[in-house]
Protein backbone atom coordinates (compact mmCIF):
# COMPACT_ATOMS: atom_id res chain seq x y z
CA UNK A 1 -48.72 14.16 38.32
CA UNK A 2 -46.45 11.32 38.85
CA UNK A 3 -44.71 11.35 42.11
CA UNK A 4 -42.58 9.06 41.50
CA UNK A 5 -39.83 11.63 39.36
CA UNK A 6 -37.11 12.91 41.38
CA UNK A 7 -35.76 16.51 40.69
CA UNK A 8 -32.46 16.35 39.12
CA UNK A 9 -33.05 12.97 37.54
CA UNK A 10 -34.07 13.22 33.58
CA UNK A 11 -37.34 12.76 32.86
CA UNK A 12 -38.15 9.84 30.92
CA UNK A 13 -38.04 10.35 26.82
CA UNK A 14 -40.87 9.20 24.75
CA UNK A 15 -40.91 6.25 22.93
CA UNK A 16 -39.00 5.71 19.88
CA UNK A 17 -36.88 8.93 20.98
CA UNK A 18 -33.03 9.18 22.07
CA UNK A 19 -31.45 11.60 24.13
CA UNK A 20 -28.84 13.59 22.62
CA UNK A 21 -25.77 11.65 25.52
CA UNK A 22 -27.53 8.16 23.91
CA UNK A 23 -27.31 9.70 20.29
CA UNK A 24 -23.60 10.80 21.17
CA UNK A 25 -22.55 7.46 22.71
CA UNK A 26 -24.01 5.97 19.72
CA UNK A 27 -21.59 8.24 17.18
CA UNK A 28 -18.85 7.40 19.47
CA UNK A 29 -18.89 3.77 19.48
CA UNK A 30 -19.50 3.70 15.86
CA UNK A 31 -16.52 5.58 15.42
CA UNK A 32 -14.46 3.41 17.04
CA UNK A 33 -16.01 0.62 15.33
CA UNK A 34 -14.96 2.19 12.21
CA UNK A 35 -10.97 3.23 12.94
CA UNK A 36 -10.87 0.04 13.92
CA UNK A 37 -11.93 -1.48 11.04
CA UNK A 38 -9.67 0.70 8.50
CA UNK A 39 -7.08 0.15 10.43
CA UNK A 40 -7.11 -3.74 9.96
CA UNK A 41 -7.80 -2.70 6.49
CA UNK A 42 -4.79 -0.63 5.86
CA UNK A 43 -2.29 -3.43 7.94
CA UNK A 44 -3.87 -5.96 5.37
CA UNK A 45 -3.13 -3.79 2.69
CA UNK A 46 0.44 -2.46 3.75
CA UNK A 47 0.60 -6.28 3.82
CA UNK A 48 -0.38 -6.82 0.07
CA UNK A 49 2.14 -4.12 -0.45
CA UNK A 50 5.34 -5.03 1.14
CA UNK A 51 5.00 -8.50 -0.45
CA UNK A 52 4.81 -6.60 -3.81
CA UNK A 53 7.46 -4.41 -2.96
CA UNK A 54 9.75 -7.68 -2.27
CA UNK A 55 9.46 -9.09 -5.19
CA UNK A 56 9.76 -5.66 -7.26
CA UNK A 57 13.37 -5.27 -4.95
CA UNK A 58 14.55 -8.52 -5.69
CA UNK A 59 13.94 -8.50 -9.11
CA UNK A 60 15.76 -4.86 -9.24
CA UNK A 61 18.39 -6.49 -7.08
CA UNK A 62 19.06 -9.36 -9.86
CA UNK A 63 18.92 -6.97 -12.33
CA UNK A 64 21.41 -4.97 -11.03
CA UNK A 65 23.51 -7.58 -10.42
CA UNK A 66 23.01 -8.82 -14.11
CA UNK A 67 23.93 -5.58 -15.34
CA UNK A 68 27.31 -5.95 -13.56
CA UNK A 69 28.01 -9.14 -14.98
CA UNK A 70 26.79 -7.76 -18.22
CA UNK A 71 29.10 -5.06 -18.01
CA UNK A 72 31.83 -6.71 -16.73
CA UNK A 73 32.08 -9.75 -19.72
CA UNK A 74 31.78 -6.25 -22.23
CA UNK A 75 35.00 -5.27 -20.74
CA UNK A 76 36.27 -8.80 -20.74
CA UNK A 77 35.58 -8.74 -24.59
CA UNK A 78 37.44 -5.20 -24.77
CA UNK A 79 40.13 -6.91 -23.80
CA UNK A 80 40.17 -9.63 -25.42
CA UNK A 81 39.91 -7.97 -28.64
CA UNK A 82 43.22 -8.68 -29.31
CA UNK A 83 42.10 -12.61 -29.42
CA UNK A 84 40.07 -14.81 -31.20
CA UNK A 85 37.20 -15.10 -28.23
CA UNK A 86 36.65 -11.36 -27.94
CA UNK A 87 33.11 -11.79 -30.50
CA UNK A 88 31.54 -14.47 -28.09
CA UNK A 89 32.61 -12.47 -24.67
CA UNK A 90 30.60 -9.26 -26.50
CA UNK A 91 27.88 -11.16 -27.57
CA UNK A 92 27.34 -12.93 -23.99
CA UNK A 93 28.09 -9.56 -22.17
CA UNK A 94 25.34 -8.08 -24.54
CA UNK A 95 22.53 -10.90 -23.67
CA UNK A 96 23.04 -10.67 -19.85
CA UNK A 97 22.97 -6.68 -20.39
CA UNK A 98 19.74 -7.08 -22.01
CA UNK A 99 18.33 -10.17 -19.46
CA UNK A 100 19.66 -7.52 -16.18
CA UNK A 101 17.44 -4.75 -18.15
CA UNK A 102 13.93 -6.84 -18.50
CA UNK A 103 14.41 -7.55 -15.02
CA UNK A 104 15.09 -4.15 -14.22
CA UNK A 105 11.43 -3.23 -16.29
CA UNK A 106 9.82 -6.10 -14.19
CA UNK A 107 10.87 -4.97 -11.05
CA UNK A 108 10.17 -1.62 -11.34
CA UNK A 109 6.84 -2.21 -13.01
CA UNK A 110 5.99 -4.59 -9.81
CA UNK A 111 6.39 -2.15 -7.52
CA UNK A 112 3.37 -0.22 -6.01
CA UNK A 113 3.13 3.02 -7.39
CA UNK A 114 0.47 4.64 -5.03
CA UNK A 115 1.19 3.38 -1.63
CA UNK A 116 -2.27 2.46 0.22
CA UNK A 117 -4.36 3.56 -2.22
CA UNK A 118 -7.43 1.72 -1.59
CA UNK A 119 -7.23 3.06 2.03
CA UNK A 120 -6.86 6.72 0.73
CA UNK A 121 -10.19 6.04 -1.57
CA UNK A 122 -12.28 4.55 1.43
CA UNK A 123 -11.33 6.94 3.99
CA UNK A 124 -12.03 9.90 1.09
CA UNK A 125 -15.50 8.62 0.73
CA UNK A 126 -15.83 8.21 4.40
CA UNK A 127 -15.10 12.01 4.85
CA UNK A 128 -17.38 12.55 2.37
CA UNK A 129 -20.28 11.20 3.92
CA UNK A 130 -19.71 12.42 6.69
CA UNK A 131 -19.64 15.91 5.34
CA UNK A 132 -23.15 14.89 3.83
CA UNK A 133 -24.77 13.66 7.08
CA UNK A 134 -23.71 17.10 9.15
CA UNK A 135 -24.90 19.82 6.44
């Protein structure tokens, strides 16, 4: 026998064999490795989605702010009925009505719907093969 092993000290695994602390550590810092990298991957995407969100608020914003105008020459026209430029007030208060509403559509159509979706789907299929490798 080899005098050389102490008692206490773990005896030397064969080769092409890890301990179960190496396996462990080996989980662990591929864990890490991973949260960090969907967490860059979710800023980058909360990113891609604020800037999406910006312009689908500013649109909304002009659009609202169209529809007040809008509204506001329709009134004009109301009361100007009474005068020769009430047709043109109506009909200008009716395009900027219509201009604030297709801005409206845009804006709301540019907005993200499902808020960090592609982060959801990766970390779903993460779970899930992780749920694979254990059973």
């Amino acid at each position: 026998m080899d005098e050389t092993i102490h008692r206490g000290a773990p005896a030397p695994s064969p080769a092409g064999e890890e301990s179960a602390g190496e396996l462990v550590r080996e989980a662990l810092d591929e864990t890490r490795a991973l949260v960090r990298l969907e967490v860059a991957l979710a800023r980058e995407e909360i990113k891609d989605e604020l800037t999406k969100a910006k312009v689908g608020a500013a649109a909304i914003g002009g659009a609202a702010a169209a529809g007040v105008m809008g509204g506001t020459l329709c009134l004009v026209a109301m009361a100007a009925a009474f005068s020769a430029m009430w047709l043109a007030a109506l009909i200008l208060g009716v395009i900027v009505l219509v201009c604030g509403a297709a801005a409206a559509l845009l804006g709301w159509r540019a907005l993200p719907k499902r808020l960090m979706n592609e982060t959801r789907d990766r970390l779903e299929l993460h779970v899930k093969q992780l749920k694979e490798r254990i059973v």
